[in-house]
Protein backbone atom coordinates (compact mmCIF):
# COMPACT_ATOMS: atom_id res chain seq x y z
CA UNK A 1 -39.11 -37.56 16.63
CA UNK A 2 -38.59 -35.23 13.86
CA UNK A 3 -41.38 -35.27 11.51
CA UNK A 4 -42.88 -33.75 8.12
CA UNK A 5 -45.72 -31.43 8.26
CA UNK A 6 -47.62 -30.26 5.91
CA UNK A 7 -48.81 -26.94 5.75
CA UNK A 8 -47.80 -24.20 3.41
CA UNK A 9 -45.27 -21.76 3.80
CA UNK A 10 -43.69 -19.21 1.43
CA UNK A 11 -41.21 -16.26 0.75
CA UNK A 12 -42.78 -12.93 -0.27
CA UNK A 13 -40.33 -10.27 -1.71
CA UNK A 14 -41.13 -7.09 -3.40
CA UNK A 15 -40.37 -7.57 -7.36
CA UNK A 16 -38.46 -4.41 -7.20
CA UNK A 17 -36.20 -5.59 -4.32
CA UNK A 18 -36.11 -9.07 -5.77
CA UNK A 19 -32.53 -8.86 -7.32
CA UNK A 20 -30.59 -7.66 -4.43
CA UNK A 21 -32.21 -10.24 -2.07
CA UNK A 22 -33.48 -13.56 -2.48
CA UNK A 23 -34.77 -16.39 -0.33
CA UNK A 24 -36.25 -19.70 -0.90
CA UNK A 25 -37.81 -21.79 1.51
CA UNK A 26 -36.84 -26.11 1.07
CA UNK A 27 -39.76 -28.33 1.24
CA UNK A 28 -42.59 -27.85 3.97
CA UNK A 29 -41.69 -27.32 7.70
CA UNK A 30 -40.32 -30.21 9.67
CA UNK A 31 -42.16 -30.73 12.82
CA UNK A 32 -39.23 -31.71 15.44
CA UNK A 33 -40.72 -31.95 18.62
CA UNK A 34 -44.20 -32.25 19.86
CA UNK A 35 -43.87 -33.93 22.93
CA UNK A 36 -46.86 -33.72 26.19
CA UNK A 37 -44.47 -30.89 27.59
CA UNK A 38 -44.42 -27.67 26.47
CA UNK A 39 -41.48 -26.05 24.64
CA UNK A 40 -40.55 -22.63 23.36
CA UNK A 41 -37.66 -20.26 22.96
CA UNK A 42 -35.88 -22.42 20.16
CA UNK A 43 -32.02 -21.49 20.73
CA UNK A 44 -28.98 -23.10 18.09
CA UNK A 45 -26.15 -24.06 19.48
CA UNK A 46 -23.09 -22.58 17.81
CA UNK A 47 -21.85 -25.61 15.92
CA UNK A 48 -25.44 -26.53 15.09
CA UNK A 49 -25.49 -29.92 17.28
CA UNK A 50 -28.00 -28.83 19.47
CA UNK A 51 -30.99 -26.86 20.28
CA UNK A 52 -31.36 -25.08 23.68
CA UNK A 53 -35.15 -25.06 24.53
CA UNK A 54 -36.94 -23.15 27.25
CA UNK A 55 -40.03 -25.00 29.52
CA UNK A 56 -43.37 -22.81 30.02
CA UNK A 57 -43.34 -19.60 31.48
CA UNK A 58 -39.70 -19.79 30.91
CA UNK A 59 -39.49 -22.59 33.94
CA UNK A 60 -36.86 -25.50 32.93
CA UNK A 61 -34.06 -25.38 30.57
CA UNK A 62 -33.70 -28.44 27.60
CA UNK A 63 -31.61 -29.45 24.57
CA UNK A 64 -32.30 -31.60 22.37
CA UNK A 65 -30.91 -32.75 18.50
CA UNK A 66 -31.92 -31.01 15.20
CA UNK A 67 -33.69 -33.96 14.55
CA UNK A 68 -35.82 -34.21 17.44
CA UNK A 69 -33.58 -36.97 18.97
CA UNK A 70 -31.98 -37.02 22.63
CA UNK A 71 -34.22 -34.72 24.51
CA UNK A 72 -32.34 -33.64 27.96
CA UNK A 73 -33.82 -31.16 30.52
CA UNK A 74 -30.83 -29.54 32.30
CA UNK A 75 -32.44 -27.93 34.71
CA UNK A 76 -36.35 -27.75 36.70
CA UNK A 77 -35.25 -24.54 38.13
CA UNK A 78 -37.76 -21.87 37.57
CA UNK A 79 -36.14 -19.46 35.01
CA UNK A 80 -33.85 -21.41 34.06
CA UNK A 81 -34.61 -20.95 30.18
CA UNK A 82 -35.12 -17.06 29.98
CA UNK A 83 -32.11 -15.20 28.42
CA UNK A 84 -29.95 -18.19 27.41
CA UNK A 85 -26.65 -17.58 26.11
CA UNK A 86 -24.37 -20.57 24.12
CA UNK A 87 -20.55 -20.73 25.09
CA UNK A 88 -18.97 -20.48 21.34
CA UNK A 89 -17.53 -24.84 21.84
CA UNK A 90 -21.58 -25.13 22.16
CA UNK A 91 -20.59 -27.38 24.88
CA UNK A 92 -21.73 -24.90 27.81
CA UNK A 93 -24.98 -22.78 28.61
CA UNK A 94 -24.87 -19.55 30.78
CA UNK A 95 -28.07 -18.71 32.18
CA UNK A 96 -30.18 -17.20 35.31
CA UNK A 97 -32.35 -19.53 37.49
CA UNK A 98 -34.75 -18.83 40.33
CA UNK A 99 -35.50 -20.47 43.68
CA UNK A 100 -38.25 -19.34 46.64
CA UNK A 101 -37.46 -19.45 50.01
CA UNK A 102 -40.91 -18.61 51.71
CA UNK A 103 -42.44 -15.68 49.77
CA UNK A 104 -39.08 -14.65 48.42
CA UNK A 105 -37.87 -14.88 45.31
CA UNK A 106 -33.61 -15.98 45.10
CA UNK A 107 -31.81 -15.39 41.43
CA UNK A 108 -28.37 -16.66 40.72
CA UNK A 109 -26.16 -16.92 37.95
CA UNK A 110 -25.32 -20.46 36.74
CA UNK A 111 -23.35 -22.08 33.98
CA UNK A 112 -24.81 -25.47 32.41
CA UNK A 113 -21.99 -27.84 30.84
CA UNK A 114 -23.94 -30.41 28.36
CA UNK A 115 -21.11 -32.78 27.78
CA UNK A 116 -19.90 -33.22 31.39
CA UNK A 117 -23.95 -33.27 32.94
CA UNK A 118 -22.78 -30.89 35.65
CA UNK A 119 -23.50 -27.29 36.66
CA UNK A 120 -21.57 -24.46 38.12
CA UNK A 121 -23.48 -21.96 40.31
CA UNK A 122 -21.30 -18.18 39.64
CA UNK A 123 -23.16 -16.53 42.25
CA UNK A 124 -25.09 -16.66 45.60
CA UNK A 125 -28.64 -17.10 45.39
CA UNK A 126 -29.99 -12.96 46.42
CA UNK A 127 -33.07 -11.41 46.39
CA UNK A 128 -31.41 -9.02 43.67
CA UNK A 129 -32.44 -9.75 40.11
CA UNK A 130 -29.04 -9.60 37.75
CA UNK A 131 -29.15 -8.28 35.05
CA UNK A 132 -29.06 -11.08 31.94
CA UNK A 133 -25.29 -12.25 32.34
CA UNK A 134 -23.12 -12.50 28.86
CA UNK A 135 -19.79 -14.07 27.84
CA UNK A 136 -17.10 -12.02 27.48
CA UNK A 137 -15.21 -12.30 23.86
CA UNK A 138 -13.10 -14.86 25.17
CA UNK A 139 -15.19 -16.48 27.71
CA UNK A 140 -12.92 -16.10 30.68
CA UNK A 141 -15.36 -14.26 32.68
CA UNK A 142 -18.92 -13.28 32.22
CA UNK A 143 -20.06 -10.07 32.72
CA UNK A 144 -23.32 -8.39 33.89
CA UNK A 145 -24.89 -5.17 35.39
CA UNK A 146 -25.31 -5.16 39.03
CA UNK A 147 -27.41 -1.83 39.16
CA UNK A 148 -24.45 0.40 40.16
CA UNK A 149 -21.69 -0.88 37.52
CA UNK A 150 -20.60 -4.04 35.57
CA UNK A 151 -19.48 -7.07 37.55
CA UNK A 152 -16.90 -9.67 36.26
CA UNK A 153 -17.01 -13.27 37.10
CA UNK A 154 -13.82 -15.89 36.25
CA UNK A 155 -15.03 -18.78 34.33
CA UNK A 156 -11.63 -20.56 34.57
CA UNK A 157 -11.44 -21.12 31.06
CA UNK A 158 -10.25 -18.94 28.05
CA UNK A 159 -10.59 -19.30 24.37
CA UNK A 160 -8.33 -17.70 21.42
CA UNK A 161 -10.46 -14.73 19.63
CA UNK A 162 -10.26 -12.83 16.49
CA UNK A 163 -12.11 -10.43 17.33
CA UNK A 164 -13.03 -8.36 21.10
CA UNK A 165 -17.18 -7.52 21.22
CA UNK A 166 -17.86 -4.28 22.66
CA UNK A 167 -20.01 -4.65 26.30
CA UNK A 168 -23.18 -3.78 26.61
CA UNK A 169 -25.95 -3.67 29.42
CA UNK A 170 -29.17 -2.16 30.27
CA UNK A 171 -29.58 0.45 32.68
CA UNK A 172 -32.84 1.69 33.42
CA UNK A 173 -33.88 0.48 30.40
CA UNK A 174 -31.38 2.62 28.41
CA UNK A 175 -28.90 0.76 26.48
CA UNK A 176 -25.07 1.54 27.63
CA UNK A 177 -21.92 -0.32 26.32
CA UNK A 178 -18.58 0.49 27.99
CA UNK A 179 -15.24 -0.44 25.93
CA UNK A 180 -14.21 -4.23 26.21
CA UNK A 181 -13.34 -6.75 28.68
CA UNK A 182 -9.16 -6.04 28.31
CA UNK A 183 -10.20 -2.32 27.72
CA UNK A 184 -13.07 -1.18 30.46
CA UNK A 185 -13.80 2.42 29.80
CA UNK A 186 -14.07 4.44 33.57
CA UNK A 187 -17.86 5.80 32.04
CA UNK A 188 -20.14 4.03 30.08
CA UNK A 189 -21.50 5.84 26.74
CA UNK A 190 -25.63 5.80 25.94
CA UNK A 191 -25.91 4.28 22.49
CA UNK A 192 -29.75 4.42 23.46
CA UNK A 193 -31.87 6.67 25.31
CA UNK A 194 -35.22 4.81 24.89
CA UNK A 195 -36.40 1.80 27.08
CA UNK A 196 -35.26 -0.98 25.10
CA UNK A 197 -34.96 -5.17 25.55
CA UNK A 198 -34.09 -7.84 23.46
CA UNK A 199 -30.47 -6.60 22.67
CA UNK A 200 -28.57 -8.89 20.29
CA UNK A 201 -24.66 -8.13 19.57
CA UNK A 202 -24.03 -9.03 15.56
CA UNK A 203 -21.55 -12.35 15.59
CA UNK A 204 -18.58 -10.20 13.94
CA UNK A 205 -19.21 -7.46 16.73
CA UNK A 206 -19.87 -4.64 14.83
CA UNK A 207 -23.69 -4.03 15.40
CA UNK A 208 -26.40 -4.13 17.47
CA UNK A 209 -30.21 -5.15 17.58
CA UNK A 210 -32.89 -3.66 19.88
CA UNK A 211 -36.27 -3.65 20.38
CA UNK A 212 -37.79 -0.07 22.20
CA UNK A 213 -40.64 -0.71 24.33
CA UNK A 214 -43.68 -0.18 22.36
CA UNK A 215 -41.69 1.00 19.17
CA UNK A 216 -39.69 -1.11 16.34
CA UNK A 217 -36.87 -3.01 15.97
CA UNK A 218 -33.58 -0.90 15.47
CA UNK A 219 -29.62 -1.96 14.15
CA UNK A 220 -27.17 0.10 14.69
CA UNK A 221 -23.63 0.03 15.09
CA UNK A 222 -21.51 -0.77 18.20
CA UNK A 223 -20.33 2.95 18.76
CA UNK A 224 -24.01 4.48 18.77
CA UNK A 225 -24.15 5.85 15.22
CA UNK A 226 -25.73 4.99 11.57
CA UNK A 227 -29.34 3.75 13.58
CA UNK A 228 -31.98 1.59 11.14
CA UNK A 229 -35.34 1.79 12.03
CA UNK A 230 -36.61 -1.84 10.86
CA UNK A 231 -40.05 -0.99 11.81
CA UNK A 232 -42.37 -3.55 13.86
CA UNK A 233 -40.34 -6.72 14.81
CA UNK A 234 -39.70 -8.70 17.91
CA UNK A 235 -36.96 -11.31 19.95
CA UNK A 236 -34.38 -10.67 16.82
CA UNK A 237 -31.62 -13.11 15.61
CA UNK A 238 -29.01 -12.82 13.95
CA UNK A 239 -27.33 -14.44 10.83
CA UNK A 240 -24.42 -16.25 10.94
CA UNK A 241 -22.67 -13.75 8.28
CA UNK A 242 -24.62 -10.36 10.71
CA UNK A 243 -26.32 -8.97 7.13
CA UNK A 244 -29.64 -10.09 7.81
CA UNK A 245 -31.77 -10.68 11.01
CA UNK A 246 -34.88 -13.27 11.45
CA UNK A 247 -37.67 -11.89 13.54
CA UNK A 248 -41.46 -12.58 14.49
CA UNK A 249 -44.08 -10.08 13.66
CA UNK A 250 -47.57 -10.62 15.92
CA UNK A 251 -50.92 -9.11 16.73
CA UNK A 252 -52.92 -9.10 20.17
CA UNK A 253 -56.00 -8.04 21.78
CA UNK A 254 -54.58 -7.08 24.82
CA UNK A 255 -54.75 -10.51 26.18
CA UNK A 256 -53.85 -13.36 23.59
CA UNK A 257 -51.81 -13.68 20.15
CA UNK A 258 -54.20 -12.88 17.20
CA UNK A 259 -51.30 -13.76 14.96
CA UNK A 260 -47.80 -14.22 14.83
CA UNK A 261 -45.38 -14.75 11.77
CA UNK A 262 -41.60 -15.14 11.10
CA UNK A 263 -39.99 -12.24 8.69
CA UNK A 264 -36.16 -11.51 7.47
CA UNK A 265 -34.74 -8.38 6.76
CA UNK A 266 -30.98 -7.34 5.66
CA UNK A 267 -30.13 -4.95 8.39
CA UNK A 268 -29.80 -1.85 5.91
CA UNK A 269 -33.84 -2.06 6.46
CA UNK A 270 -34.06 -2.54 2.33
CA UNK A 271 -36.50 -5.40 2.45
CA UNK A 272 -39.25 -7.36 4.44
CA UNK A 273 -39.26 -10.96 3.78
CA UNK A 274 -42.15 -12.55 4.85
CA UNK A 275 -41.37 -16.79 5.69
CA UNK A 276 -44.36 -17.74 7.29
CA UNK A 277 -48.01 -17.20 6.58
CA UNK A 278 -50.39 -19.34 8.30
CA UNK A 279 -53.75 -18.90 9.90
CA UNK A 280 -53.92 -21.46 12.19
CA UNK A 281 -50.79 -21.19 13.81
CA UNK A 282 -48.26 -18.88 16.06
CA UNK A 283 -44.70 -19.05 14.76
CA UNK A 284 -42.76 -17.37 17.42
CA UNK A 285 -39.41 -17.43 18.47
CA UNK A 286 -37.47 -17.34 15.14
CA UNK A 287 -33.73 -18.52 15.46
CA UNK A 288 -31.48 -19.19 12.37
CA UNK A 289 -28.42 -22.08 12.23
CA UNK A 290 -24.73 -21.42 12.40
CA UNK A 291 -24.95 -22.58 8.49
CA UNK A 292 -27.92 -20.05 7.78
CA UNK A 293 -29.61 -23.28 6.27
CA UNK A 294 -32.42 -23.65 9.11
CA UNK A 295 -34.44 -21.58 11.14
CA UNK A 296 -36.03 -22.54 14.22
CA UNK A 297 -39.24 -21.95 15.95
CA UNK A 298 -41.71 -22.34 18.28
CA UNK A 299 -45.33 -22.74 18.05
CA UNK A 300 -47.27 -20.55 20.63
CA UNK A 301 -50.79 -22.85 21.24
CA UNK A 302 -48.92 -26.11 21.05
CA UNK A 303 -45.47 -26.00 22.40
CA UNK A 304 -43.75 -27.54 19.62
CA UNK A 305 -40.96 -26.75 17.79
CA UNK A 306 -39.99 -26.80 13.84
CA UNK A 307 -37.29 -26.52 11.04
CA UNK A 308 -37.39 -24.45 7.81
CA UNK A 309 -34.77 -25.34 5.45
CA UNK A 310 -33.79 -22.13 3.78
CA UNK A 311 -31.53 -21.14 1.31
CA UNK A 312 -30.35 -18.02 -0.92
């Protein structure tokens, strides 16, 4: 049951960079779910119906309502909720689930439809773990790296585009893209030498977000060049209109969160908005609405998940 919650929030922007970017933050935090199980990974659907939710440990995949009605788990498979991806009707999920046979450890490829109740299983279960599988621009196959080169799967369905996203994959931690689905280049070109994860394509196509491993949070465009070093900034998402991104920030020991707090920055790296700032609590897991009203999160200790309204 979606619920108020009281504690205090706020927007902190540099005076000087206060006229070319401004956020305000609507009310206090609305506390959507706090249920006995524990939730994380908050994910928007595209047409801002639902919210895709991950279990513990990434175990279990669930959706439920902006306003913390119709909770659904899809799925109990181990994880199931790790690398989720939205089909753009919002009314499909592609992700990667786990089984064990024994001591070893099966991964396939599976597609979740939320409307219909049913799943589709792409792939054989194999001791092989795929690389995170994507849609291609217009979702008649998905794509993903198989450790040699990129492997297509039919969806059977197609949808009309504007617009063809460059692919993209990791490959020994280096990130590679390699034309388009209609136009597969024979080699695929490094747009990053460093080990990186957390790679988010921009909605219009144009850019991309990256984490490197142990380094900051980088933009930069789908052919390689103009690279924006954001500085410190983790599990990136992207606005709907791909100026700004919404990020969490967080300190450790080695062992457990110290802290952890949600930021926004316009990806030209002119500004650091900080939209959380509390001391009790982990905000992790930022994710903003198809409207760029709302941003979702998770809280680390608990498992529960909130709304900010937001507006600029």
């Amino acid at each position: 049951m979606l619920k108020r919650f009281g504690l205090l929030f706020f927007i902190y922007l540099p005076l000087s960079l206060f006229s070319q970017v401004q956020f305000e933050v609507i009310g206090e935090p609305i506390l959507v779910l706090d249920e006995d199980i524990y939730l994380m990974q908050p994910v928007w659907s595209p047409d801002g119906s639902w919210i895709a939710l991950s279990g513990a440990n990434y175990n279990e995949l669930w959706i439920v309502k902006p306003d913390g009605s119709s909770l659904r788990r899809l799925s109990e498979e181990a994880s199931a909720g790790f690398g989720i991806e939205w089909s753009a009707d919002s009314k499909e999920i592609l992700t990667t689930v786990t089984k064990f046979e024994g001591a070893y450890r099966k991964n396939a490829i599976k597609i979740f439809n939320i409307e219909q109740s049913s799943e589709r299983v792409l792939t054989d279960y194999a001791k092989e773990i795929p690389a995170l599988p994507r849609w291609t621009s217009d979702e008649s196959q998905i794509y993903y790296y198989n450790g040699k080169n990129l492997e297509f799967i039919n969806t059977g369905k197609q949808i009309k585009i504007d617009l063809l996203k460059p692919l993209y994959f990791l490959k020994n931690g280096n990130l590679y893209t390699q034309g388009t689905a209609d136009h597969l280049l024979a080699s695929a070109d490094v747009l990053s030498d460093q080990e990186c994860l957390n790679i988010k394509i921009s909605p219009d196509g144009k850019k991309i977000s990256y984490e490197v491993l142990g380094g900051n949070l980088f933009v930069i465009n789908s052919d390689g060049s103009q690279k924006v070093d954001l500085g410190r900034g983790y599990r990136a998402r992207w606005s709907a209109d791909s100026e700004y991104l919404v990020y969490m920030i967080t300190e450790d020991d080695g062992y457990e969160f110290q802290s952890a707090d949600i930021f926004i920055s316009p990806i030209d790296g002119s500004a650091k908005i900080r939209v959380t700032n509390s001391e009790d609590q982990l905000e992790m897991n930022p994710c903003w609405s198809a409207d760029g009203n709302q941003i979702v999160y998770n809280e680390e200790k608990s498992g529960a998940i909130y709304l900010i309204n937001i507006q600029r």
